[in-house]
N, C-alpha and C. Protein backbone atom coordinates (compact mmCIF):
# COMPACT_ATOMS: atom_id res chain seq x y z
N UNK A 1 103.42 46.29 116.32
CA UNK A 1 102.40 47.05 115.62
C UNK A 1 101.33 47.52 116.60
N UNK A 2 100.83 48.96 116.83
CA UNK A 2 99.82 49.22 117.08
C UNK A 2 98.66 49.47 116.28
N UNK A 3 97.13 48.79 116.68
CA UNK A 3 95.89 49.12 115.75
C UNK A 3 95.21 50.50 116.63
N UNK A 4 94.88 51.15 115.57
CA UNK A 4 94.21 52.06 115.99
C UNK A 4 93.30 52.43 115.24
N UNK A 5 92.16 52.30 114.93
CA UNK A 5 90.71 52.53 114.62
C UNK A 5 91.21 51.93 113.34
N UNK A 6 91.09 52.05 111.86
CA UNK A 6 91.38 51.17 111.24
C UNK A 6 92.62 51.05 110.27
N UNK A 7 93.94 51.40 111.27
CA UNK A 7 95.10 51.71 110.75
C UNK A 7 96.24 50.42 111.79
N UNK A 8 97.30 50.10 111.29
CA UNK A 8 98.40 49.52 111.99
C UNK A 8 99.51 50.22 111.72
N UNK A 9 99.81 51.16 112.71
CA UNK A 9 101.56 51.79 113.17
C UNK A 9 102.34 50.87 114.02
N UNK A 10 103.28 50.74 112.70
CA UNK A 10 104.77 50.68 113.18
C UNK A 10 105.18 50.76 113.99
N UNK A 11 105.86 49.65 114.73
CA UNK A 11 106.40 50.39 115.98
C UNK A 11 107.85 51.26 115.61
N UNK A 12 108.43 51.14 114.71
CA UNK A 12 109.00 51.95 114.18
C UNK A 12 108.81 53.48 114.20
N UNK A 13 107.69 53.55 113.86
CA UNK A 13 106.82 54.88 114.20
C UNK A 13 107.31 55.84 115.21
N UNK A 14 106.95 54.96 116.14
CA UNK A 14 107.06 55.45 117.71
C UNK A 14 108.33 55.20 118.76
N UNK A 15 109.47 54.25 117.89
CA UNK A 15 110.57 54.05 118.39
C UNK A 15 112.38 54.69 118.07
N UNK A 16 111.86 54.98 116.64
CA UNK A 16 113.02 55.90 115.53
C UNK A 16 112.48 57.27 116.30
N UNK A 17 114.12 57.67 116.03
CA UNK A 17 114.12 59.33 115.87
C UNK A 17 114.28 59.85 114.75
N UNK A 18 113.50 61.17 114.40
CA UNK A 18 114.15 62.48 113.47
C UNK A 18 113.47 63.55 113.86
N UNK A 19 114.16 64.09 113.01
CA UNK A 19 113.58 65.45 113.13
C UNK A 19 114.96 66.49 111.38
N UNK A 20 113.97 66.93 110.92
CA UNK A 20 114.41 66.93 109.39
C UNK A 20 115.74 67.91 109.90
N UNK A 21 116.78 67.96 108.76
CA UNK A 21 117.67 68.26 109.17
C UNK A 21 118.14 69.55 107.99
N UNK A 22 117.37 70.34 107.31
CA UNK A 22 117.26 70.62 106.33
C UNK A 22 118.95 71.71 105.78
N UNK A 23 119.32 72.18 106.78
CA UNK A 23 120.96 72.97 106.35
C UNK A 23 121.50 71.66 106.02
N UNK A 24 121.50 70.53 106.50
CA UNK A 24 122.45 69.39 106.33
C UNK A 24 122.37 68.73 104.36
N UNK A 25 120.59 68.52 104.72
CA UNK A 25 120.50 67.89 103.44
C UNK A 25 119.84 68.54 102.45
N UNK A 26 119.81 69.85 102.46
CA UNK A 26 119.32 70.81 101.31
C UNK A 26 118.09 70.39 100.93
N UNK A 27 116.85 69.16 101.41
CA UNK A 27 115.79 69.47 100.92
C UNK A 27 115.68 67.76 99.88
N UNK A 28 117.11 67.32 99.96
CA UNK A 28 117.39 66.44 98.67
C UNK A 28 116.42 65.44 98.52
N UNK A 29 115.23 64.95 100.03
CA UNK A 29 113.95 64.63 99.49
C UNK A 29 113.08 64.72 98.22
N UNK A 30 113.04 65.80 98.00
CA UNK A 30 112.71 66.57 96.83
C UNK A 30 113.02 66.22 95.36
N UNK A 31 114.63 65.93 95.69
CA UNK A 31 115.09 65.80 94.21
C UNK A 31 115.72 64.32 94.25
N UNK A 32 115.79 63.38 95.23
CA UNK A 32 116.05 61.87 94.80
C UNK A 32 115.32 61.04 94.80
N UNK A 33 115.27 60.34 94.35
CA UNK A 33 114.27 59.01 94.13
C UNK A 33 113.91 59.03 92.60
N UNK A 34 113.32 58.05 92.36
CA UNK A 34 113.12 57.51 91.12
C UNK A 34 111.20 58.34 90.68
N UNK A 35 110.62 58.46 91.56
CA UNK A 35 109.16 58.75 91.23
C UNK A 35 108.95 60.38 91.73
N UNK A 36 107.65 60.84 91.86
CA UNK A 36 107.33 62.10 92.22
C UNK A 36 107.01 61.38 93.49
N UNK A 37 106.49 62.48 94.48
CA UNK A 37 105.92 62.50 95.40
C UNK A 37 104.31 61.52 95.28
N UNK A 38 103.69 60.78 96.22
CA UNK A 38 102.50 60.25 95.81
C UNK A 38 101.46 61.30 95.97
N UNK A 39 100.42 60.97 95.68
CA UNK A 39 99.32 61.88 95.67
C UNK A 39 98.41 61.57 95.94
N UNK A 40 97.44 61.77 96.88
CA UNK A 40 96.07 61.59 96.89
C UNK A 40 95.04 62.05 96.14
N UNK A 41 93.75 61.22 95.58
CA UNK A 41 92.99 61.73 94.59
C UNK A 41 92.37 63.12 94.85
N UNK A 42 91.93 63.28 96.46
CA UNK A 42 91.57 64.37 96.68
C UNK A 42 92.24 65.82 95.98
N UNK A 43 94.31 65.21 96.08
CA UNK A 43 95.23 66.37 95.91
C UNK A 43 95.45 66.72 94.81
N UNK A 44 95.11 65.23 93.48
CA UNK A 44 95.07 65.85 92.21
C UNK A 44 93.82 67.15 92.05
N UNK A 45 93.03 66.38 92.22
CA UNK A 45 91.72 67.41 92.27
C UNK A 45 92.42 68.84 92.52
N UNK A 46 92.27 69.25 93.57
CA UNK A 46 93.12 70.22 94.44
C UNK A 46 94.03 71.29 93.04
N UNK A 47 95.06 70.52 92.79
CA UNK A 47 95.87 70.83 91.89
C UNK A 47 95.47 71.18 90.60
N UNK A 48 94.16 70.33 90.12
CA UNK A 48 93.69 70.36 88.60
C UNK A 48 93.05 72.07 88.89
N UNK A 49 92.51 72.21 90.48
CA UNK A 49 91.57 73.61 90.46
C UNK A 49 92.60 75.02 90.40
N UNK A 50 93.76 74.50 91.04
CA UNK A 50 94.43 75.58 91.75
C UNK A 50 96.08 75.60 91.40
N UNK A 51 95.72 74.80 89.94
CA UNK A 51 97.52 75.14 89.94
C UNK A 51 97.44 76.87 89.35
N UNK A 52 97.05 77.44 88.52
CA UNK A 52 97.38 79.01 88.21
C UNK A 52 97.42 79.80 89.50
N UNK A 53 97.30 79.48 91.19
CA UNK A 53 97.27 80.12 91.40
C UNK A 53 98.53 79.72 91.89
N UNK A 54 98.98 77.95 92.13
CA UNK A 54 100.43 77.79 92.34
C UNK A 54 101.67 78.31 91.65
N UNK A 55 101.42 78.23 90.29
CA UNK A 55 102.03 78.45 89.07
C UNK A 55 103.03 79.57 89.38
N UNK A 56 102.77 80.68 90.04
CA UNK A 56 103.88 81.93 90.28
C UNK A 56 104.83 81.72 91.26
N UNK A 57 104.59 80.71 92.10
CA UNK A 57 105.49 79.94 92.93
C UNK A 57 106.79 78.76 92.58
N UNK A 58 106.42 78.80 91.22
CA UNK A 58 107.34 77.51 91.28
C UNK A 58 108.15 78.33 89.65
N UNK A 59 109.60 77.07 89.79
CA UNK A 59 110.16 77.80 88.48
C UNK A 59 109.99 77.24 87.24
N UNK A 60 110.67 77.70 86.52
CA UNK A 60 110.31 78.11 84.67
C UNK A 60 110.64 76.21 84.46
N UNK A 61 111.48 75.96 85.03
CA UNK A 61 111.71 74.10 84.65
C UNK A 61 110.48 73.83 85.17
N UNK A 62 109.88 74.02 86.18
CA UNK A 62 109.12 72.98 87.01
C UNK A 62 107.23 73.18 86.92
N UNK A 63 107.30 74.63 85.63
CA UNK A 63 106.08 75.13 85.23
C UNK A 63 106.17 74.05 83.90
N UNK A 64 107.17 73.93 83.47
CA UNK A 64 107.41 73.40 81.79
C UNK A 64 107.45 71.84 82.11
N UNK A 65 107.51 71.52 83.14
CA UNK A 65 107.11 70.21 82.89
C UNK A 65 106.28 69.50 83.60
N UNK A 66 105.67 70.49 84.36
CA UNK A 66 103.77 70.48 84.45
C UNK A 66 103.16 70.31 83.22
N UNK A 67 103.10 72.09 82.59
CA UNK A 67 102.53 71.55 81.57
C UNK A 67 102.49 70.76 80.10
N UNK A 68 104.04 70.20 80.13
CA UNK A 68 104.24 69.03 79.35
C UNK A 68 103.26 67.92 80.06
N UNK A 69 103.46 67.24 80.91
CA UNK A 69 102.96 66.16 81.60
C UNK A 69 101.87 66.11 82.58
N UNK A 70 101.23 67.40 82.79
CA UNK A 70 100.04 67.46 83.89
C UNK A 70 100.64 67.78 85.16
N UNK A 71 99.25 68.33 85.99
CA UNK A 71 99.96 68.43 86.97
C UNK A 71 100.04 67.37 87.82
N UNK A 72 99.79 66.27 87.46
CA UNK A 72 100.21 65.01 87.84
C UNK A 72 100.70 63.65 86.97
N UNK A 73 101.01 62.73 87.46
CA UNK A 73 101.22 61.74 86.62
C UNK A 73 100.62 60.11 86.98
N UNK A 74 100.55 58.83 86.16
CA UNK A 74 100.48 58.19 87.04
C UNK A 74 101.64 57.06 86.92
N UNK A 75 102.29 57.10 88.20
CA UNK A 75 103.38 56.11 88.04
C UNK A 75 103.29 54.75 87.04
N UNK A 76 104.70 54.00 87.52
CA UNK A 76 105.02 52.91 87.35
C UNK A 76 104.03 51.57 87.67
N UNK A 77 103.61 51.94 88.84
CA UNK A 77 102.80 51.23 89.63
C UNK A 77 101.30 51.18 89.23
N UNK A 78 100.97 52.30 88.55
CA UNK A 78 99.65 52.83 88.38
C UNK A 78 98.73 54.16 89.33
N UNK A 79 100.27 54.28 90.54
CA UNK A 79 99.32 55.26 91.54
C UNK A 79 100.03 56.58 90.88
N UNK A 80 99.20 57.42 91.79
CA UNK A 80 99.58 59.08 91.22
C UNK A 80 100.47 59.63 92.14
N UNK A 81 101.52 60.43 91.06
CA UNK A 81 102.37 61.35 91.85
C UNK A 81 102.57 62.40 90.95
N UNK A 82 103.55 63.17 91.37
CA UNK A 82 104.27 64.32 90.82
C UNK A 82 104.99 64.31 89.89
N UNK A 83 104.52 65.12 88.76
CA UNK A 83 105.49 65.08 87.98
C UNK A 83 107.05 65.37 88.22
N UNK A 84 107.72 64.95 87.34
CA UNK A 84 109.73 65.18 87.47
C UNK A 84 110.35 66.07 86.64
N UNK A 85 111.43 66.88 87.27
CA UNK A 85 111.93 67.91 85.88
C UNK A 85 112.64 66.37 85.47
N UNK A 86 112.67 66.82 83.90
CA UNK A 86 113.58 65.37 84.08
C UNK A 86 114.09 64.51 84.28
N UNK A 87 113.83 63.18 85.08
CA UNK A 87 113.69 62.67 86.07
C UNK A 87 114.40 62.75 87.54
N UNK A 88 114.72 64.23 87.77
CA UNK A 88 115.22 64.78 88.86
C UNK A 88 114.00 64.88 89.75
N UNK A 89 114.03 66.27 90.44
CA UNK A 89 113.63 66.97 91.24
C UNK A 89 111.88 66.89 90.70
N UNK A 90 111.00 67.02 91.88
CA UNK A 90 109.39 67.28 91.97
C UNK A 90 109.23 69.01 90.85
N UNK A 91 108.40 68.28 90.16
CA UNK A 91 108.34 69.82 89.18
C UNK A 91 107.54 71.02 90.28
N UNK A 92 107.18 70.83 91.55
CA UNK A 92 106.73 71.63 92.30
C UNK A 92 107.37 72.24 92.99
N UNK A 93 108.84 71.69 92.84
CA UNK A 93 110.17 72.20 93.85
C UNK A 93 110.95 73.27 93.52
N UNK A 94 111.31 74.49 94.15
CA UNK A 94 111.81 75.40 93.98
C UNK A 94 113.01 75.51 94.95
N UNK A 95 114.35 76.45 94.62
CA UNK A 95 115.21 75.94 95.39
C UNK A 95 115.54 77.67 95.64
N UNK A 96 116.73 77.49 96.92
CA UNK A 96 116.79 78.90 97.57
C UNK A 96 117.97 79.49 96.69
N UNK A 97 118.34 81.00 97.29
CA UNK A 97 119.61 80.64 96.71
C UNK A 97 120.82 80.39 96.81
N UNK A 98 121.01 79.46 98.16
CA UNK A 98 122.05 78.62 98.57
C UNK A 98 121.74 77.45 98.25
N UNK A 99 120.74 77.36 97.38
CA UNK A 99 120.53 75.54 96.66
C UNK A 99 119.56 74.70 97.89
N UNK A 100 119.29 75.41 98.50
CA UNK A 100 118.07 74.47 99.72
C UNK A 100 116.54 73.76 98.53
N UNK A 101 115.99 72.96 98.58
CA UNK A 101 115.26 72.60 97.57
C UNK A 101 113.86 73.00 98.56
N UNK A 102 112.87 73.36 98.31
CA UNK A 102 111.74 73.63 99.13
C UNK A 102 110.02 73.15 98.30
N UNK A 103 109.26 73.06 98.84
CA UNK A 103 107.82 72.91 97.98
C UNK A 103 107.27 74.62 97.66
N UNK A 104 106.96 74.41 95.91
CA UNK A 104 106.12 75.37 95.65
C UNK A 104 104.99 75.32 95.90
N UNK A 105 104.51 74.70 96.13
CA UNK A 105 102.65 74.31 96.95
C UNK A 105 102.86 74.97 97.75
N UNK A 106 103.78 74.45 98.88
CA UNK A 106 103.84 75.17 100.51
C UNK A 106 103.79 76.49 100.38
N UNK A 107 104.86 77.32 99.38
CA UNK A 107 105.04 78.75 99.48
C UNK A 107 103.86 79.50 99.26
N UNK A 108 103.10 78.71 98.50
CA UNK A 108 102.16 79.44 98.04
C UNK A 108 100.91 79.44 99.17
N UNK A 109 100.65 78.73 100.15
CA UNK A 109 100.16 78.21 101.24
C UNK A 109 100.87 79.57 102.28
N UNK A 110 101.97 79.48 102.44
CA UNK A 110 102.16 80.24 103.17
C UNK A 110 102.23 81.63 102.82
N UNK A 111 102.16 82.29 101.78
CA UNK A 111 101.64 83.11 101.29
C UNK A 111 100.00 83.78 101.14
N UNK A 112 99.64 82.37 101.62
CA UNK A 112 97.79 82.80 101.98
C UNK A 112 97.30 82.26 100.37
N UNK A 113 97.61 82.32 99.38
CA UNK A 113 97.23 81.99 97.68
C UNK A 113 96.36 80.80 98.11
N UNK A 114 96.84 79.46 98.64
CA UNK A 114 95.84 78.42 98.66
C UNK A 114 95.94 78.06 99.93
N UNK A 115 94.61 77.00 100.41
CA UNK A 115 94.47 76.69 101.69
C UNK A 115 94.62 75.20 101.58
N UNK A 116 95.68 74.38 101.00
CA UNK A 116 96.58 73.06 101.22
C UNK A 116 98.17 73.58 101.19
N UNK A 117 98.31 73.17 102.29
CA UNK A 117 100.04 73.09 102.67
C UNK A 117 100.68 72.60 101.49
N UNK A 118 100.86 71.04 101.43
CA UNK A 118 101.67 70.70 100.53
C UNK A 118 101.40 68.79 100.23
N UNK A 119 101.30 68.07 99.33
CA UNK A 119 100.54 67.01 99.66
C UNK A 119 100.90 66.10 100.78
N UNK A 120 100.14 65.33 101.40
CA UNK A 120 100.15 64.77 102.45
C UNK A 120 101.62 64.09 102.72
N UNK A 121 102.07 63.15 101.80
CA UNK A 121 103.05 62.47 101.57
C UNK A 121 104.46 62.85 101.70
N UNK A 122 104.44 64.12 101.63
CA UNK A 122 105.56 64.77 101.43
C UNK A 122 105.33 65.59 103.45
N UNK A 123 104.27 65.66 103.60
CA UNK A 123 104.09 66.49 105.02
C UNK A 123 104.10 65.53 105.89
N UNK A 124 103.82 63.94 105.87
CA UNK A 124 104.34 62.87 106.60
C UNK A 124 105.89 62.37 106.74
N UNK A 125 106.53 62.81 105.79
CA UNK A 125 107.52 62.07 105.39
C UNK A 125 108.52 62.27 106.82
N UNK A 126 109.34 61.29 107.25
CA UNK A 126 109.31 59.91 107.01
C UNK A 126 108.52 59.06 106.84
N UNK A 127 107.25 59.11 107.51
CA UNK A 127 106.26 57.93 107.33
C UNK A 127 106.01 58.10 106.32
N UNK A 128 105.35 56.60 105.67
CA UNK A 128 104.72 56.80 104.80
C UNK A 128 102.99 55.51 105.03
N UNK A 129 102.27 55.96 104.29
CA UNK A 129 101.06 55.44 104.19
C UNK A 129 101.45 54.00 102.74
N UNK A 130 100.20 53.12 103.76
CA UNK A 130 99.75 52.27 102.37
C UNK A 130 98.41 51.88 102.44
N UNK A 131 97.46 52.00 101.56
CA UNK A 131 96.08 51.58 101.89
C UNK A 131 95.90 50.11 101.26
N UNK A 132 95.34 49.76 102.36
CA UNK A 132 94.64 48.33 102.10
C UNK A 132 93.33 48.25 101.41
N UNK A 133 92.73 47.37 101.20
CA UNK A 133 90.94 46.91 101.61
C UNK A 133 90.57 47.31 102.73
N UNK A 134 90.87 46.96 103.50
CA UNK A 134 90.10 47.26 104.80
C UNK A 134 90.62 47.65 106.13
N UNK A 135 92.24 48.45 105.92
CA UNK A 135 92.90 48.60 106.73
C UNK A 135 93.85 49.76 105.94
N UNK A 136 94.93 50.69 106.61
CA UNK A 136 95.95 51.46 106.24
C UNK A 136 97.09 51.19 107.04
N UNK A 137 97.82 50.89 106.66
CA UNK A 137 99.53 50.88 107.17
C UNK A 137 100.07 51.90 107.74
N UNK A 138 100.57 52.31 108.60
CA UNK A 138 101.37 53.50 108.72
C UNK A 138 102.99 52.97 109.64
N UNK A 139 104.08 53.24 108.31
CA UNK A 139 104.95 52.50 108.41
C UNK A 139 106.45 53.83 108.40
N UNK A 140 107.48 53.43 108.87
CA UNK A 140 108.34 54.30 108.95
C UNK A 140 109.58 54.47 107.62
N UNK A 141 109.84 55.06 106.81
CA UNK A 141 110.68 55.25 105.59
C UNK A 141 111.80 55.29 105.93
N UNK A 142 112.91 54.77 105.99
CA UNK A 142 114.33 54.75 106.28
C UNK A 142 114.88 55.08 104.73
N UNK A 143 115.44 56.27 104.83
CA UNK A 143 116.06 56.64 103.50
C UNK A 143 117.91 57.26 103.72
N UNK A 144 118.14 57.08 103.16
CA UNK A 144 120.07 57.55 103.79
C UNK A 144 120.27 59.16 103.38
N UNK A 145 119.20 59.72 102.33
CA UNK A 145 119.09 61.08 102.26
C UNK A 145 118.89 61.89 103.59
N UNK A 146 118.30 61.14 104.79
CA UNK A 146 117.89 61.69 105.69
C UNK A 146 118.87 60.76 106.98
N UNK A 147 120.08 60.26 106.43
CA UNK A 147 121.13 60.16 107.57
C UNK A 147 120.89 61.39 108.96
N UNK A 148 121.28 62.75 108.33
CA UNK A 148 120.97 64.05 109.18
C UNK A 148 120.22 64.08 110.00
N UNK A 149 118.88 63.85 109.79
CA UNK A 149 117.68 64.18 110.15
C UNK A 149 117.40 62.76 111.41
N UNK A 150 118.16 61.54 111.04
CA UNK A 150 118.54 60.60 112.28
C UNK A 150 118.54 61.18 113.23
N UNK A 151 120.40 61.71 112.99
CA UNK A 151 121.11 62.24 113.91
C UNK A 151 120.45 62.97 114.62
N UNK A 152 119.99 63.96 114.59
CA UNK A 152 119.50 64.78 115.05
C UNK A 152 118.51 64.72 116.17
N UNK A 153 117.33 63.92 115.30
CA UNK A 153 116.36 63.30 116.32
C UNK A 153 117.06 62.41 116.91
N UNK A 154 117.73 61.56 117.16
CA UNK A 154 118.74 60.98 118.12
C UNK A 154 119.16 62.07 119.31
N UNK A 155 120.20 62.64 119.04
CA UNK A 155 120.37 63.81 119.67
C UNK A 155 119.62 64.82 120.20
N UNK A 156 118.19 64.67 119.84
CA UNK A 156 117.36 65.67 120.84
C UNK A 156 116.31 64.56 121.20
N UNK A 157 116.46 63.20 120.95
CA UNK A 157 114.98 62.52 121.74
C UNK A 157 113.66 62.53 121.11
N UNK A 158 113.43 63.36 119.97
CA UNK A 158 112.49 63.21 119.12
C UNK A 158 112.24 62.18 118.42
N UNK A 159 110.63 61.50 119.23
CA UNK A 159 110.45 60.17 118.32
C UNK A 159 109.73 60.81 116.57
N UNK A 160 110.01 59.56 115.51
CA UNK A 160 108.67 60.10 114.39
C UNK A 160 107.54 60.61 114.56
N UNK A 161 106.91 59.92 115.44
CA UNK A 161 105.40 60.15 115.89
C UNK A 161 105.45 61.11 116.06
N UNK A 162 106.06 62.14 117.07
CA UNK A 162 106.07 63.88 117.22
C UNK A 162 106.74 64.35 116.23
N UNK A 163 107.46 64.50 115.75
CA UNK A 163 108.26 64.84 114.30
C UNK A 163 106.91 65.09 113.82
N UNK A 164 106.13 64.44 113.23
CA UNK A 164 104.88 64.39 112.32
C UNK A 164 104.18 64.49 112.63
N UNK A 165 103.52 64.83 114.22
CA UNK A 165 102.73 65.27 114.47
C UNK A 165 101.58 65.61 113.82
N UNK A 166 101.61 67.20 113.33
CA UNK A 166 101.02 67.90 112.95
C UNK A 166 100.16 67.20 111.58
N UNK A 167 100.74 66.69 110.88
CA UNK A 167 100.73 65.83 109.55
C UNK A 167 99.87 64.46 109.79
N UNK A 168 99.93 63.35 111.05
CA UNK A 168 99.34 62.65 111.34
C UNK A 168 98.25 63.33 111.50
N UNK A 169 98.11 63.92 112.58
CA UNK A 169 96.70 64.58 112.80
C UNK A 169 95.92 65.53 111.81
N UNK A 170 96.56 65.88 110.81
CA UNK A 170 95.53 66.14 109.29
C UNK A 170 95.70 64.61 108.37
N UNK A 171 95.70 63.79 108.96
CA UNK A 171 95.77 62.74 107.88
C UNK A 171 94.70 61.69 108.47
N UNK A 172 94.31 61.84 109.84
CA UNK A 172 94.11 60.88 110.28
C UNK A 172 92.96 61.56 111.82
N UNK A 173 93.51 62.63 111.97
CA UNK A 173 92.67 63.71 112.84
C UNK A 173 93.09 63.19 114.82
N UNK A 174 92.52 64.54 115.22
CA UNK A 174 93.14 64.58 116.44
C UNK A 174 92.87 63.31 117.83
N UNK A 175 91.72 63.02 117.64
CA UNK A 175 91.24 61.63 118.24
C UNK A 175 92.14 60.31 117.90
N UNK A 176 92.42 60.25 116.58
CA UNK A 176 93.06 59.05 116.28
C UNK A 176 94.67 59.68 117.30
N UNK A 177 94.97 60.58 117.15
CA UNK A 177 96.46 61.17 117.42
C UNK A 177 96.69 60.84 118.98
N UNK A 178 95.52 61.38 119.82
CA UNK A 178 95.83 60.99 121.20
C UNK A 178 95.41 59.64 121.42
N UNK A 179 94.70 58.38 120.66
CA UNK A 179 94.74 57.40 121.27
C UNK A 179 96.21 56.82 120.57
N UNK A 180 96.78 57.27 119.59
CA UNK A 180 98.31 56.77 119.37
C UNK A 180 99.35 57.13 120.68
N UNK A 181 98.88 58.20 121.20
CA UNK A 181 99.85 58.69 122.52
C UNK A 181 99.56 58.35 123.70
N UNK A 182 98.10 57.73 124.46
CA UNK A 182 97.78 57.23 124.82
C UNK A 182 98.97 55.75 125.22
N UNK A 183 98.80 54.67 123.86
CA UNK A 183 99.36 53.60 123.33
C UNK A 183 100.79 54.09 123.91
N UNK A 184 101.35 54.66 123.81
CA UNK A 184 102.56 54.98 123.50
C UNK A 184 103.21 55.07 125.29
N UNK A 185 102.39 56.10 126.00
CA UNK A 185 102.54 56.37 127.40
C UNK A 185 102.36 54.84 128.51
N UNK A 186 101.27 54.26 127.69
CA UNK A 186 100.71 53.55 128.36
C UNK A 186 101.85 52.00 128.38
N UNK A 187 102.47 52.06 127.18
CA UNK A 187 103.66 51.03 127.10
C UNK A 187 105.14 51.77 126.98
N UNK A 188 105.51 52.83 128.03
CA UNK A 188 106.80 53.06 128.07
C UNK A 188 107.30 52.54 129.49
């Protein structure tokens, strides 16, 4: 485990490869698992302001069971995620039309409509977060949906930590990011 200001990464983190593999696995992040995506309170917020402008981004299933169920929910557990078309796929998920599954948040992001990518959880992924009392976890997700996305980072040398880059450092910001690489250089 490395500590870094008031977080503990995995060495997992920094020792696994990927790098997403998305022709391989169509996105199927998206549509397996038992829950939605998690959510941060900030992202419900976010969502409660700005789903009409998401709303033209995503499809006719995944508008209809928004607004059956909100644009959020709160799990099993009690924390918040994404609602499910039926307990499939993220009702935010839109798919190509070779069946690739993608985020309607993102499109709409990259379209300029809103200024959040897509929620954090889903832009970390593999990692995932857990908050403590007085500390945050940052731990590595081993899922077999993302066999591919192994391989791959295997095959090109890409640890998680760079994979996610971009995503650590909006989660956690650029100071925390180089004393993780720092850590990292400093014990290879």
């Amino acid at each position: 485990m490395i500590s870094i200001e008031n977080t503990l990464v995995s060495d997992d983190v920094i020792s696994k490869e990927f790098i997403c593999n998305i022709s391989k696995c169509k996105g199927e992040c998206c549509v397996a698992g038992e829950a939605g995506a998690p959510l941060e309170k900030n992202e419900v917020s976010f969502l409660e302001k700005n789903y009409s402008k998401i709303k033209p981004f995503l499809s006719q299933k995944g508008i209809k069971s928004i607004e059956n169920q909100g644009v959020y929910v709160k799990g099993i557990d009690g924390d918040l995620e994404t609602p499910l078309v039926e307990g499939k796929e993220c009702a935010y998920t839109v798919f190509s039309d070779s069946g690739v599954a993608s985020c309607g948040i993102e499109k709409a992001h990259q379209q300029g409509v809103v200024n959040f990518q897509k929620p954090i959880s889903c832009h970390l992924y593999p990692v995932r977060i857990q908050n403590y009392e007085k500390m945050t976890a940052v731990n590595y997700h081993s899922w077999s949906v993302c066999s591919d996305a192994c391989s791959l980072g295997e095959s090109l040398k890409i640890p998680v930590f760079v994979f996610v880059k971009e995503a650590l450092i909006r989660k956690f910001g650029e100071h925390w990011y180089l004393e993780l690489t720092k850590h990292v250089k400093k014990n290879s």
